[in-house]
Protein backbone atom coordinates (compact mmCIF):
# COMPACT_ATOMS: atom_id res chain seq x y z
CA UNK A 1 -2.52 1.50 23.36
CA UNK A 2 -0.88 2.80 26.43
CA UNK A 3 -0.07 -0.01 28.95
CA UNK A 4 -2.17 1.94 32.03
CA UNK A 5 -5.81 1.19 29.86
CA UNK A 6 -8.45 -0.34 31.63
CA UNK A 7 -9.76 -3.19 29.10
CA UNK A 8 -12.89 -3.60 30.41
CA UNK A 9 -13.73 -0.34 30.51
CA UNK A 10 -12.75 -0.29 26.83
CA UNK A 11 -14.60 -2.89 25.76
CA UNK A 12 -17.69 -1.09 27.20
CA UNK A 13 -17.01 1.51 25.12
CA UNK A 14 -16.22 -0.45 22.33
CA UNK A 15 -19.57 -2.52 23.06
CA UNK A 16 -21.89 0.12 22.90
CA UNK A 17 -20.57 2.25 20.16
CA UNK A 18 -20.87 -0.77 18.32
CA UNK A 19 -24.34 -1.02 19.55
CA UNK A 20 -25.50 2.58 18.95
CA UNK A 21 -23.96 2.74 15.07
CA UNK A 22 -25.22 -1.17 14.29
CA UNK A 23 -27.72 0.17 11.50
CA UNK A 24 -25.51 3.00 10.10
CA UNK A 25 -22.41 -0.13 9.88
CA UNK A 26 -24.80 -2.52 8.13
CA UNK A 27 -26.08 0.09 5.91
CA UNK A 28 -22.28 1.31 5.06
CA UNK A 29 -21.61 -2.51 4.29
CA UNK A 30 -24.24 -3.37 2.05
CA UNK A 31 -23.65 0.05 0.35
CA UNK A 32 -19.99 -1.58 -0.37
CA UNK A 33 -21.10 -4.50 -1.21
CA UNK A 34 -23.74 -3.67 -3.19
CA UNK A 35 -21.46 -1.38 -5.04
CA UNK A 36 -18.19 -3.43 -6.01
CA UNK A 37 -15.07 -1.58 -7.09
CA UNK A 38 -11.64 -3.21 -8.68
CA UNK A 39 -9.02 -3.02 -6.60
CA UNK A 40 -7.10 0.18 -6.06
CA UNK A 41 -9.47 1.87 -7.24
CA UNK A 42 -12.15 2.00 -4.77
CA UNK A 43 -13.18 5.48 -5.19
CA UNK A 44 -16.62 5.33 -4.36
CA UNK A 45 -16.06 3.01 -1.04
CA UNK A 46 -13.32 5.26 -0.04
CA UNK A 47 -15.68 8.06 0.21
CA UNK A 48 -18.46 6.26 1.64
CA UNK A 49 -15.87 5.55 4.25
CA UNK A 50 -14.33 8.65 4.60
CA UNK A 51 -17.76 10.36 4.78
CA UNK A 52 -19.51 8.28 7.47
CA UNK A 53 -16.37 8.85 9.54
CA UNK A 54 -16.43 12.72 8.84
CA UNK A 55 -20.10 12.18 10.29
CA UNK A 56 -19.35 11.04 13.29
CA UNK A 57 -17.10 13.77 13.75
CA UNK A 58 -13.83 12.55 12.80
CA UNK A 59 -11.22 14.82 10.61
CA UNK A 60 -10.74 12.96 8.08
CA UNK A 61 -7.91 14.17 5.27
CA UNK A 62 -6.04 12.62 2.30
CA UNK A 63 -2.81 11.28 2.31
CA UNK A 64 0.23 10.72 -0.07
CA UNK A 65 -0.65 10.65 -4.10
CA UNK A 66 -3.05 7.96 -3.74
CA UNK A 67 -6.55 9.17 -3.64
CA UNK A 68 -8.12 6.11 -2.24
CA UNK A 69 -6.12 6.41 1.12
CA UNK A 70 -7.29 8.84 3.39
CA UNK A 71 -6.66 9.04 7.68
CA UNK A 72 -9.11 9.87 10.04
CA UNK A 73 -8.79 11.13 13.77
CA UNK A 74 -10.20 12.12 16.92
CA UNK A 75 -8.96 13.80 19.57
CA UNK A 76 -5.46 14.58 19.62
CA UNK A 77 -4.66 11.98 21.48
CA UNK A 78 -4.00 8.01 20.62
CA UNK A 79 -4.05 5.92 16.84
CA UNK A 80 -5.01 7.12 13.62
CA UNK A 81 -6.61 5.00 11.50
């Protein structure tokens, strides 16, 4: 994160995005939970995940030759997750 950022205006943000998606998250994590996959091959969390991102607007593409991993961004500016 660049050095200049104003952390409490981040947190804000943070805070209520948090606050706004609450239901969707909880939903998204019971869906995972409810829905148990071995590991590395999460195919069916992967694309929950993928696909509530994509929702909310992110692009959200594959990477390497795994096809569990995927990277989402906004903007065109700052971290990819």
């Amino acid at each position: 994160m660049p050095s200049d950022l104003d952390y409490a205006a981040f947190s804000r943000i943070v805070h209520d995005t948090l606050r706004h998606e609450r239901d969707e998250l909880i939903g998204l994590a019971q869906a995972l939970y409810d829905d148990p996959e071995l590991s590395m091959e999460e195919h069916r969390s992967s694309r929950r995940v993928a696909d509530y991102l994509a929702s909310k607007g992110l692009d959200v593409r594959g990477v390497v030759d795994m096809p569990t991993a995927f990277v989402a961004t906004a903007g065109t500016d700052g971290p990819e997750i």
